[in-house]
PDB file of N, CA and C in Angstrom:
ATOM      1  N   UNK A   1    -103.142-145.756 186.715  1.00  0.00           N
ATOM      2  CA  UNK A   1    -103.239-144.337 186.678  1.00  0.00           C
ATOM      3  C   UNK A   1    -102.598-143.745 187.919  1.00  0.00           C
ATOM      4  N   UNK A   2    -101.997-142.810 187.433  1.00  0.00           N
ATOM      5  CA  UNK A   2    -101.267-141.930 189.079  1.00  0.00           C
ATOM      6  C   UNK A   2    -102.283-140.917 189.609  1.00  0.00           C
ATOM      7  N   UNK A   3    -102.027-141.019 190.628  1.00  0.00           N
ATOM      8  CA  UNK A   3    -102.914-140.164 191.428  1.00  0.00           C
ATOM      9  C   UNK A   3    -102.142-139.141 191.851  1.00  0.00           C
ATOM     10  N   UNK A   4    -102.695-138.147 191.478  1.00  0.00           N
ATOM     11  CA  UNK A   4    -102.457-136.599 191.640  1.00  0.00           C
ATOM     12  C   UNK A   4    -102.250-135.939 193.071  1.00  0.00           C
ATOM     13  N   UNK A   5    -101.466-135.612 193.840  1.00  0.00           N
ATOM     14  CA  UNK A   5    -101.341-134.831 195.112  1.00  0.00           C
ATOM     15  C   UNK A   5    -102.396-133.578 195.062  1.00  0.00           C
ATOM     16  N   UNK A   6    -102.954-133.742 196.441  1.00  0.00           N
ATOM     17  CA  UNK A   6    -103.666-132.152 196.272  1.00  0.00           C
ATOM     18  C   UNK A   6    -102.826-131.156 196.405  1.00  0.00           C
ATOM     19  N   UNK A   7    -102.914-130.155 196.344  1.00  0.00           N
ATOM     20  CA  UNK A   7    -102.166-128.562 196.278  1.00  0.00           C
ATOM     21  C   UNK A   7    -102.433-128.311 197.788  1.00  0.00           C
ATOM     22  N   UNK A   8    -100.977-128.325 198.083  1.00  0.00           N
ATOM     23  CA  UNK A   8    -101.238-127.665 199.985  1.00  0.00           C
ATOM     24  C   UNK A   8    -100.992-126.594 199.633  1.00  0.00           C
ATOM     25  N   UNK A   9    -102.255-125.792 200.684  1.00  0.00           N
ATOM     26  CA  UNK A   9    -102.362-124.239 200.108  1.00  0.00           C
ATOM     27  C   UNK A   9    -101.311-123.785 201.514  1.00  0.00           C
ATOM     28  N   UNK A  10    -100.725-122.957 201.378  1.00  0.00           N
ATOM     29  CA  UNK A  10    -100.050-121.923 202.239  1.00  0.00           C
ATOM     30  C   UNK A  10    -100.701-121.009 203.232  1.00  0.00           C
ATOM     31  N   UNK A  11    -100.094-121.064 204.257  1.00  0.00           N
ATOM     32  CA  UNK A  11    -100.385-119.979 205.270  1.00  0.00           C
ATOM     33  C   UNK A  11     -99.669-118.765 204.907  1.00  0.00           C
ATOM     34  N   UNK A  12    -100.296-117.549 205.093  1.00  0.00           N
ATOM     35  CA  UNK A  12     -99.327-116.079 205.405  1.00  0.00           C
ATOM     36  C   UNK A  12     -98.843-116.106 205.690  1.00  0.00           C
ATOM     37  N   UNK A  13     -98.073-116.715 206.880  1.00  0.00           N
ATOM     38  CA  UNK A  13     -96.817-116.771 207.468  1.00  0.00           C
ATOM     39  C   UNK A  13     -95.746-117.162 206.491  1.00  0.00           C
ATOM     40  N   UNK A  14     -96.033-118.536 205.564  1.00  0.00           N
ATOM     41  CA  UNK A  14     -95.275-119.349 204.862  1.00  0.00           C
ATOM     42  C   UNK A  14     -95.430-118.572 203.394  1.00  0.00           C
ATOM     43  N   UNK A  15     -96.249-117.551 203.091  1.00  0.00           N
ATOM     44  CA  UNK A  15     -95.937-116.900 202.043  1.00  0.00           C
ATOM     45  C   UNK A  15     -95.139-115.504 202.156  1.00  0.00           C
ATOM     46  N   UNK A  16     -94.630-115.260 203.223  1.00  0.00           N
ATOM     47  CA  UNK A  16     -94.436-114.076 203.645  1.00  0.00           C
ATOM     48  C   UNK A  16     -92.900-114.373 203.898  1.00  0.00           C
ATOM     49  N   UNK A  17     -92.396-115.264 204.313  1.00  0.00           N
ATOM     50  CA  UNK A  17     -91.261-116.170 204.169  1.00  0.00           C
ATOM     51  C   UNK A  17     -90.408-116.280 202.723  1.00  0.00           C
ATOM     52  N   UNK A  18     -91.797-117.477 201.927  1.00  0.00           N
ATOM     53  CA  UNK A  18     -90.998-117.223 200.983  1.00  0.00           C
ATOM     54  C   UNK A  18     -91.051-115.776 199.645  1.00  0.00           C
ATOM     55  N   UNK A  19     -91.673-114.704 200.031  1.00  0.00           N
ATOM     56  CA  UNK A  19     -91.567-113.850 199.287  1.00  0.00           C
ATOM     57  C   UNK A  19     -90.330-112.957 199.724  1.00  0.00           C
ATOM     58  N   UNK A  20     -90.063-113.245 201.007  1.00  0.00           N
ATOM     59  CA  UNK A  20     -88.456-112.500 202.047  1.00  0.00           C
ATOM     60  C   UNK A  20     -87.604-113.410 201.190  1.00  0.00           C
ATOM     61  N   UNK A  21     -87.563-114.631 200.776  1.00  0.00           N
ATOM     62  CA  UNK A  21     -86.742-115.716 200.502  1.00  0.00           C
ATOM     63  C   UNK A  21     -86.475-115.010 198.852  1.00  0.00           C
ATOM     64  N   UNK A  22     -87.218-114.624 198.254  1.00  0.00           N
ATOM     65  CA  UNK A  22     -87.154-114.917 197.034  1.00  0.00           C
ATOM     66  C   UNK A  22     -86.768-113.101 196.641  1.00  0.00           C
ATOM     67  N   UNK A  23     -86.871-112.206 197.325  1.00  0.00           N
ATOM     68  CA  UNK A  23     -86.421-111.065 197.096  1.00  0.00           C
ATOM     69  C   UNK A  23     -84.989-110.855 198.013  1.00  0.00           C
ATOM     70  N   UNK A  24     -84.480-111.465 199.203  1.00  0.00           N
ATOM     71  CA  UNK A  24     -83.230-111.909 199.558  1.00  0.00           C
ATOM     72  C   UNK A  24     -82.460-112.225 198.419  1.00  0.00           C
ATOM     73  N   UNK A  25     -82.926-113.437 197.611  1.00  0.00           N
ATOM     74  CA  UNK A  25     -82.136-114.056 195.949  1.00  0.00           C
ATOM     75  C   UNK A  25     -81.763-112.960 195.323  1.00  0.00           C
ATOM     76  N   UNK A  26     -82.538-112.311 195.067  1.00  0.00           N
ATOM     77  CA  UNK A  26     -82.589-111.571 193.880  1.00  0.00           C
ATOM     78  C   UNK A  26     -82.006-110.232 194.115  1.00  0.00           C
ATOM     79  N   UNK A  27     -81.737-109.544 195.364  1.00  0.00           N
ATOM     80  CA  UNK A  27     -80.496-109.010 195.976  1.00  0.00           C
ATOM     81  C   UNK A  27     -79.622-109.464 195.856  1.00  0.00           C
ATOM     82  N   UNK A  28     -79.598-110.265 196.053  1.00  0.00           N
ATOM     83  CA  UNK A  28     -78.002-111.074 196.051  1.00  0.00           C
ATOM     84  C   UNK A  28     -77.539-111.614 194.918  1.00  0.00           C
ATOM     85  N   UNK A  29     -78.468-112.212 194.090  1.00  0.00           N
ATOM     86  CA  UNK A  29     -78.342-111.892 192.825  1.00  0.00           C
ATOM     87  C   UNK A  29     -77.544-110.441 191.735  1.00  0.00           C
ATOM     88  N   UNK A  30     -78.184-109.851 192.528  1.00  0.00           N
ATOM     89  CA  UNK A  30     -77.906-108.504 192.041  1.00  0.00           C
ATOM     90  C   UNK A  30     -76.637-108.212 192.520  1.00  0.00           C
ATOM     91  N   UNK A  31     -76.399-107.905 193.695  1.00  0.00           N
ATOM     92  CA  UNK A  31     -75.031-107.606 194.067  1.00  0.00           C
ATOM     93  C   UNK A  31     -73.868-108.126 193.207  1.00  0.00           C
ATOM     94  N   UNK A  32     -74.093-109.760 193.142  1.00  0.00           N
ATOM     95  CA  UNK A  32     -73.076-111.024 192.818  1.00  0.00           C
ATOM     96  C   UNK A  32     -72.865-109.972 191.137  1.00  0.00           C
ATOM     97  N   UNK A  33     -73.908-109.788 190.871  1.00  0.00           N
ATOM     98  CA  UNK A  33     -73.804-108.958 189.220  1.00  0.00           C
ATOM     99  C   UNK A  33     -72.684-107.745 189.205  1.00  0.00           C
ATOM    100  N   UNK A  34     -73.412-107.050 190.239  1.00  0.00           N
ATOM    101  CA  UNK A  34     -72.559-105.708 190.381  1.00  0.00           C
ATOM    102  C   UNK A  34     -70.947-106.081 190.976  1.00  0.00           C
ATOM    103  N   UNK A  35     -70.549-106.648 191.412  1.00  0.00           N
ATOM    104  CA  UNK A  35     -69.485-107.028 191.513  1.00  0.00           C
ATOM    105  C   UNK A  35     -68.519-107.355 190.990  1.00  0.00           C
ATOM    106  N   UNK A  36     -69.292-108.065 189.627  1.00  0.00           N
ATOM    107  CA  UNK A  36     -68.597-109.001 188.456  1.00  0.00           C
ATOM    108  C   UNK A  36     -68.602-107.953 187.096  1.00  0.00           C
ATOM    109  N   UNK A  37     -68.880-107.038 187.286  1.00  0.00           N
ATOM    110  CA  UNK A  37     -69.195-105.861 185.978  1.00  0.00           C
ATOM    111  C   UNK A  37     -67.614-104.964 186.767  1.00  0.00           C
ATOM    112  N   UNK A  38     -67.157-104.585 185.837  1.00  0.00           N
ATOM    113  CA  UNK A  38     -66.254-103.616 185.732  1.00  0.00           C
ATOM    114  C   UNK A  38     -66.601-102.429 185.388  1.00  0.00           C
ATOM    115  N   UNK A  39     -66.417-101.095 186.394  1.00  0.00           N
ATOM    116  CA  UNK A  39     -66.273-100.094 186.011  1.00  0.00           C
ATOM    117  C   UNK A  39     -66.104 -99.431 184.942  1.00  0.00           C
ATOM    118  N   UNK A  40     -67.130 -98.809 184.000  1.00  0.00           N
ATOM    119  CA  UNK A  40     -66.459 -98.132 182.846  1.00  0.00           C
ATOM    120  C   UNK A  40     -66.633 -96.976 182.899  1.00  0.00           C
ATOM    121  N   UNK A  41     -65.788 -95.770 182.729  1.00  0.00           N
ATOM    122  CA  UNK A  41     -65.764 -94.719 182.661  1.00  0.00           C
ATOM    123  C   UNK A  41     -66.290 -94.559 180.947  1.00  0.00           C
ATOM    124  N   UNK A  42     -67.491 -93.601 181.470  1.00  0.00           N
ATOM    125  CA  UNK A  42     -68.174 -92.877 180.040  1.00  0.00           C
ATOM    126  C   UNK A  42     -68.380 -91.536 180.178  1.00  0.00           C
ATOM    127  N   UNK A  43     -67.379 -91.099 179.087  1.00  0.00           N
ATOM    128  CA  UNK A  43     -67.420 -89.555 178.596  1.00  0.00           C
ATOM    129  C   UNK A  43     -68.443 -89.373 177.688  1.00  0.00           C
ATOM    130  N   UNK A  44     -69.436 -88.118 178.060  1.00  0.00           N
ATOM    131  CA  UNK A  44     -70.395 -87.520 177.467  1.00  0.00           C
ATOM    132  C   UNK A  44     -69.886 -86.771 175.561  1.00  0.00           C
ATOM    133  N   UNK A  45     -70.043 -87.023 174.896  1.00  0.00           N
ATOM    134  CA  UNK A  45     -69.759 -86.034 173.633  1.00  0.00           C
ATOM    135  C   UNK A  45     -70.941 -84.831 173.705  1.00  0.00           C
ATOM    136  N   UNK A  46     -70.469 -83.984 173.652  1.00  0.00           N
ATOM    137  CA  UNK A  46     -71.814 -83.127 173.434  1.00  0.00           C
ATOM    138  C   UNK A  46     -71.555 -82.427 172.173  1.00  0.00           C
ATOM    139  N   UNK A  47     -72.343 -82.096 171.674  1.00  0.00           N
ATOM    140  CA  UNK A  47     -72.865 -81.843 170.263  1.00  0.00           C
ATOM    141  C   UNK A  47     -72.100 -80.506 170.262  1.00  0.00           C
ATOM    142  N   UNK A  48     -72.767 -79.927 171.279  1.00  0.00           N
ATOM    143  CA  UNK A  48     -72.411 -78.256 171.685  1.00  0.00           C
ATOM    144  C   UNK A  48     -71.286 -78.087 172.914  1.00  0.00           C
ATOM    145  N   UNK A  49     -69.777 -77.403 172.718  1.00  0.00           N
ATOM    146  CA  UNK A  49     -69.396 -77.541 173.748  1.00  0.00           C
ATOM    147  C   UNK A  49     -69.879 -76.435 174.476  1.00  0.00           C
ATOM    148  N   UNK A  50     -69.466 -75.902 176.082  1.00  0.00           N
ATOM    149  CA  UNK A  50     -69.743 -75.374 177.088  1.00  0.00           C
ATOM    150  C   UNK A  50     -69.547 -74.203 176.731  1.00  0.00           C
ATOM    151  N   UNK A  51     -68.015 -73.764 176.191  1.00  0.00           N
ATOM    152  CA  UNK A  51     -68.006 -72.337 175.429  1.00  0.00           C
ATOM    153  C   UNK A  51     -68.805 -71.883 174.854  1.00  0.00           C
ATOM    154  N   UNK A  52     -69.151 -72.765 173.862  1.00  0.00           N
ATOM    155  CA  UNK A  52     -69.940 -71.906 173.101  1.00  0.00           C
ATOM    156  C   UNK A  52     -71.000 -72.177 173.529  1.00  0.00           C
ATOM    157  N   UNK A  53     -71.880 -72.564 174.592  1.00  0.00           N
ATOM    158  CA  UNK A  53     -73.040 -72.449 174.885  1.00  0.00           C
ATOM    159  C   UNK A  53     -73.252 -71.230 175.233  1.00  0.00           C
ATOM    160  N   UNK A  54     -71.904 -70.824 176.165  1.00  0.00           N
ATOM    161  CA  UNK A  54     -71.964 -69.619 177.194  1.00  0.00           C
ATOM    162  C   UNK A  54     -72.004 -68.467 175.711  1.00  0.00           C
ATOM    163  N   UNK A  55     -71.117 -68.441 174.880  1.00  0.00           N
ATOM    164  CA  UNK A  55     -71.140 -67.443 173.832  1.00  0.00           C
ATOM    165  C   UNK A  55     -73.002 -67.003 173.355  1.00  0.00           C
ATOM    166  N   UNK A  56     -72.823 -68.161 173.004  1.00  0.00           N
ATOM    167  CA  UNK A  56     -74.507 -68.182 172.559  1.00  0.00           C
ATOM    168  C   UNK A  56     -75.641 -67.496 173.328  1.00  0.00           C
ATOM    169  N   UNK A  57     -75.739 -67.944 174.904  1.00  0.00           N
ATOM    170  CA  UNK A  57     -76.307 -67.365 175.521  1.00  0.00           C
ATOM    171  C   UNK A  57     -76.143 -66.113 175.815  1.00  0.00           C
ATOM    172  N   UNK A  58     -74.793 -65.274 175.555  1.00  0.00           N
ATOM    173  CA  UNK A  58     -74.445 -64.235 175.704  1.00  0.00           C
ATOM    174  C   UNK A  58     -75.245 -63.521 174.203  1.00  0.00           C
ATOM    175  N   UNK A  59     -74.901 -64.061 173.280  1.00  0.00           N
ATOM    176  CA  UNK A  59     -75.450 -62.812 172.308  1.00  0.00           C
ATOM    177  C   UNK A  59     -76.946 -63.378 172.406  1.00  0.00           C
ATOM    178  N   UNK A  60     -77.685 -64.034 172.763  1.00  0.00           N
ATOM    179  CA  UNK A  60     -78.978 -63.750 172.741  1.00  0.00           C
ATOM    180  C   UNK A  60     -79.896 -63.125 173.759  1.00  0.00           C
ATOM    181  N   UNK A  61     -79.004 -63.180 174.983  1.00  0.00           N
ATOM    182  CA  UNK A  61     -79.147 -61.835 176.118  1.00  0.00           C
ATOM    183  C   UNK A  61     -78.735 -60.064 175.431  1.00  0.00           C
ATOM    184  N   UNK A  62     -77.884 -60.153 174.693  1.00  0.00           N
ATOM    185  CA  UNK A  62     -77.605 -58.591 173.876  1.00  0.00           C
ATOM    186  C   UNK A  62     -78.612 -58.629 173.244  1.00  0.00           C
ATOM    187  N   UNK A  63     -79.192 -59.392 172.346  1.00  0.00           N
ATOM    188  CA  UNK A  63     -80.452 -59.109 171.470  1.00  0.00           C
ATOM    189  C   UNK A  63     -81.744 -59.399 171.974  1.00  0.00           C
ATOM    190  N   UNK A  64     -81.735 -59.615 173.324  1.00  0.00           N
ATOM    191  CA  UNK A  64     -83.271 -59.590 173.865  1.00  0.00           C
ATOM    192  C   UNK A  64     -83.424 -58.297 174.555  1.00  0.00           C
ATOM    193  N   UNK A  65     -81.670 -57.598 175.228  1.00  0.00           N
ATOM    194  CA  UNK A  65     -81.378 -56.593 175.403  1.00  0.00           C
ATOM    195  C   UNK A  65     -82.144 -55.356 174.557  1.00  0.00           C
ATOM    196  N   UNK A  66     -81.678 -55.691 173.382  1.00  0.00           N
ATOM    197  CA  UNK A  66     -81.772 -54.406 172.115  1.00  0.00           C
ATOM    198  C   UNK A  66     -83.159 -54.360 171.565  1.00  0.00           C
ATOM    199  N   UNK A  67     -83.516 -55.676 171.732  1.00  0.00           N
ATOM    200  CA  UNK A  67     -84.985 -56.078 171.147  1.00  0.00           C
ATOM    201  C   UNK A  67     -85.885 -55.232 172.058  1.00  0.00           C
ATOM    202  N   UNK A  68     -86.133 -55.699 173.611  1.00  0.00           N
ATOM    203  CA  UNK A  68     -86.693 -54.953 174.398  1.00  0.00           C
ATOM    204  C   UNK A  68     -86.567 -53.318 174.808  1.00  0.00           C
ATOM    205  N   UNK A  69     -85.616 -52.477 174.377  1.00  0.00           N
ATOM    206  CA  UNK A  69     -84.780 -51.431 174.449  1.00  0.00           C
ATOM    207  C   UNK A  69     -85.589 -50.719 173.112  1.00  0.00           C
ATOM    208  N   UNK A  70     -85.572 -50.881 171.885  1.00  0.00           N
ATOM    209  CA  UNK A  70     -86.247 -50.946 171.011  1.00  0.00           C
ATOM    210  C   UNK A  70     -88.010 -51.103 170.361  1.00  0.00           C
ATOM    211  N   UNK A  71     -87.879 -51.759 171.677  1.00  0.00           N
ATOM    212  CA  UNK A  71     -90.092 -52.145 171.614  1.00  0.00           C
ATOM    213  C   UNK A  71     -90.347 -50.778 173.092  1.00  0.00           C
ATOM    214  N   UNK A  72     -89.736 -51.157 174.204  1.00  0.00           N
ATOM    215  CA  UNK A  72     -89.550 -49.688 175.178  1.00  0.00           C
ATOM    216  C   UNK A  72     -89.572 -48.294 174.542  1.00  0.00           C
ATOM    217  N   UNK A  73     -89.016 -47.837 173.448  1.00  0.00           N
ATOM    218  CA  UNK A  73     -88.902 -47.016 173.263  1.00  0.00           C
ATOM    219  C   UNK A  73     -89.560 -46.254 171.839  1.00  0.00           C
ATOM    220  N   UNK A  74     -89.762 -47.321 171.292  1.00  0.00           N
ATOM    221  CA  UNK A  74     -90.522 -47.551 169.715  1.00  0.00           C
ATOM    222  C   UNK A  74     -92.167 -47.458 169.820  1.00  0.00           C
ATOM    223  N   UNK A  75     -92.403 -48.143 170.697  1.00  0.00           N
ATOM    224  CA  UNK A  75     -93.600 -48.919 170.847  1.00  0.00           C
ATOM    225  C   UNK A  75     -94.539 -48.270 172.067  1.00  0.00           C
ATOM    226  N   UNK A  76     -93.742 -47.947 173.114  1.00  0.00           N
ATOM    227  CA  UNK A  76     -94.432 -47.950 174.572  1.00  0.00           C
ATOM    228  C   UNK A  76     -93.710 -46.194 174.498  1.00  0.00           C
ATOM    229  N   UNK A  77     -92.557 -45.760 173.958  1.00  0.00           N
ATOM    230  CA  UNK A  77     -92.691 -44.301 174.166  1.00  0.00           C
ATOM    231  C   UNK A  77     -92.710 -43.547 173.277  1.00  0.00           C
ATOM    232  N   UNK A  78     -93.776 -43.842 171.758  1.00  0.00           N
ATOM    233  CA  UNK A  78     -94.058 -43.379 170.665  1.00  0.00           C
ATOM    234  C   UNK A  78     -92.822 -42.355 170.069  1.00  0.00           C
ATOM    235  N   UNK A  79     -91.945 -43.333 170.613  1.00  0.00           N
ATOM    236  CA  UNK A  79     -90.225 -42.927 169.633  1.00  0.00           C
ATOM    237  C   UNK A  79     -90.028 -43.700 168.039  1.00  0.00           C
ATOM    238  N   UNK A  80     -88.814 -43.364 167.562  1.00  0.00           N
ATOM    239  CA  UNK A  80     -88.608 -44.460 166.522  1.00  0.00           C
ATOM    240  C   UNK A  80     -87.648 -45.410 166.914  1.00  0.00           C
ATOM    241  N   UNK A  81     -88.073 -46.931 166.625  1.00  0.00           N
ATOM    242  CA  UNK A  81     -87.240 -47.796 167.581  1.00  0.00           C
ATOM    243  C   UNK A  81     -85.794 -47.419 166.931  1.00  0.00           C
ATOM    244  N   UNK A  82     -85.280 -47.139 166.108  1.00  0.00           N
ATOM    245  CA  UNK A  82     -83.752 -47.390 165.631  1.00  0.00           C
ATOM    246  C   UNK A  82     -83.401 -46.057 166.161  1.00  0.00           C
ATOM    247  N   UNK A  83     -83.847 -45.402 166.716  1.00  0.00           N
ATOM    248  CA  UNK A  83     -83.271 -44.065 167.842  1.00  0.00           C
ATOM    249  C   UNK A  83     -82.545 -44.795 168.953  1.00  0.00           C
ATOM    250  N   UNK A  84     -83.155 -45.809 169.108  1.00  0.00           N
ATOM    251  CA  UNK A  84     -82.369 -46.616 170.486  1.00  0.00           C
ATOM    252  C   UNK A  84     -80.795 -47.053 170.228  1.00  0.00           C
ATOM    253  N   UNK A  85     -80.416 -46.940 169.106  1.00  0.00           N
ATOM    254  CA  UNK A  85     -78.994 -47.477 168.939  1.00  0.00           C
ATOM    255  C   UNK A  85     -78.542 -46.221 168.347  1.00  0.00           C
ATOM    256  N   UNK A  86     -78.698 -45.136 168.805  1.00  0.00           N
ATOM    257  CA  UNK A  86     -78.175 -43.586 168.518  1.00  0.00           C
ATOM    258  C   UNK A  86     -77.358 -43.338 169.730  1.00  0.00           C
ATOM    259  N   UNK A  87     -76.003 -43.218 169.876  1.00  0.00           N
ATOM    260  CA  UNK A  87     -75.362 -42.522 171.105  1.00  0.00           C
ATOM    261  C   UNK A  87     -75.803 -41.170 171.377  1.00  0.00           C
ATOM    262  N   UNK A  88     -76.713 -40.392 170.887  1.00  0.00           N
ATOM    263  CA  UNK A  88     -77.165 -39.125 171.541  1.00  0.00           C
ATOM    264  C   UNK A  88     -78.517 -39.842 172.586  1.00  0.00           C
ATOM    265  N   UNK A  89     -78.928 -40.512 171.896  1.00  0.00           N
ATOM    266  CA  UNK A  89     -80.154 -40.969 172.508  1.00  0.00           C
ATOM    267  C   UNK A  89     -80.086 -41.608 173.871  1.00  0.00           C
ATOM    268  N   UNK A  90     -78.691 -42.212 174.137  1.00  0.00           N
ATOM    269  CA  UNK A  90     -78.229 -42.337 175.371  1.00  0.00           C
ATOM    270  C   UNK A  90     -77.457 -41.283 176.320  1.00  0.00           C
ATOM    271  N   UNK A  91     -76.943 -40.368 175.528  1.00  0.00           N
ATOM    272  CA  UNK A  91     -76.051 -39.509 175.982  1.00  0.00           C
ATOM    273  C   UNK A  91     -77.336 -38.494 176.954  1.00  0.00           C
ATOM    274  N   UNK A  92     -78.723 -38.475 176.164  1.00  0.00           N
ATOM    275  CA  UNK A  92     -79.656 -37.819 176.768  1.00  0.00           C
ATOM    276  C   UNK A  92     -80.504 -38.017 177.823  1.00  0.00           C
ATOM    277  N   UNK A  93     -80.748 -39.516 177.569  1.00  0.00           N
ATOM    278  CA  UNK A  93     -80.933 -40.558 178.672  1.00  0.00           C
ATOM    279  C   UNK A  93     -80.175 -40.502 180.154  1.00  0.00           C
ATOM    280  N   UNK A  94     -78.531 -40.659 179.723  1.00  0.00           N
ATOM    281  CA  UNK A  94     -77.904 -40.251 181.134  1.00  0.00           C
ATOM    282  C   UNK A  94     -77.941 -39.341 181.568  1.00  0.00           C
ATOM    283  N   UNK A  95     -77.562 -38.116 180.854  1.00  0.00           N
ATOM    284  CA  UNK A  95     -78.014 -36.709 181.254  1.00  0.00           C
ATOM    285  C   UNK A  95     -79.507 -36.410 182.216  1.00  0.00           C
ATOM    286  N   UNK A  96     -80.475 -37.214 181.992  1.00  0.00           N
ATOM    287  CA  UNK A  96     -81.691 -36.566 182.939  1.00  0.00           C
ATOM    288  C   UNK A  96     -81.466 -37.598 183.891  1.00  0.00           C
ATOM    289  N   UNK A  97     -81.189 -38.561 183.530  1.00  0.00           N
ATOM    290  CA  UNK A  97     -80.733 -39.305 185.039  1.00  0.00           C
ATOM    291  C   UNK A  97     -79.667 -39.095 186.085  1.00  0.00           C
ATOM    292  N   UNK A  98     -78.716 -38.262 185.228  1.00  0.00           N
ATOM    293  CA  UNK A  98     -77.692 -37.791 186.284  1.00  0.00           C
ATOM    294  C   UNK A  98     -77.928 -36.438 186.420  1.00  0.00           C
ATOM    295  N   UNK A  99     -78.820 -36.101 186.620  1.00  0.00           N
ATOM    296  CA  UNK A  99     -78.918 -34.411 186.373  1.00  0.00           C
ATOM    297  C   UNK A  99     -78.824 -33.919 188.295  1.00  0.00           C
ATOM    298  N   UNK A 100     -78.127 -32.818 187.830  1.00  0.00           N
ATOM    299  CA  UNK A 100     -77.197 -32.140 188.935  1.00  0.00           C
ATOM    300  C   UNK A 100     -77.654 -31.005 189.424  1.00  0.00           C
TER     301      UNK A 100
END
């Protein structure tokens, strides 16, 4: 029958070593990887291009515009909201604001 070695247990010192030892590898490991990989340039597709994001965001700023312009004036100054898209209704508007 063979006889079994006991398990030499480790000091902190000697585990502290080889845990420097074994994350050293695996840096270097890593590097040796990154080295051996070639550069690939990857272009994004986007679903939506940039134009028309900007378009988009533009008409839904006009209609949060008109929306709010409309509840302001409908709602909060017991007008009728579709007075708000009347050019007198602005023409009257500037008039007391520019009044001379």
């Amino acid at each position: 029958m063979e006889q079994k070695e006991p398990k030499k247990s480790l000091t902190r010192e000697e585990l502290r070593k080889a845990q420097k030892n074994k994350a050293r590898q695996q840096e270097e490991h890593a590097a040796t990887n990154e080295r051996k990989k070639p550069e690939k340039l990857r272009w994004r597709i986007r679903l939506i291009p940039i134009w028309l994001r900007i378009i988009i965001i533009l008409i839904i700023m006009a209609v949060a515009i008109i929306a709010g312009a409309m509840f302001g004036y409908g709602v909060l100054g017991g007008g009728n909201p579709m007075d708000v898209l009347n050019k007198e209704t602005w023409q009257h508007i500037l008039d007391l604001v520019n009044k001379e």
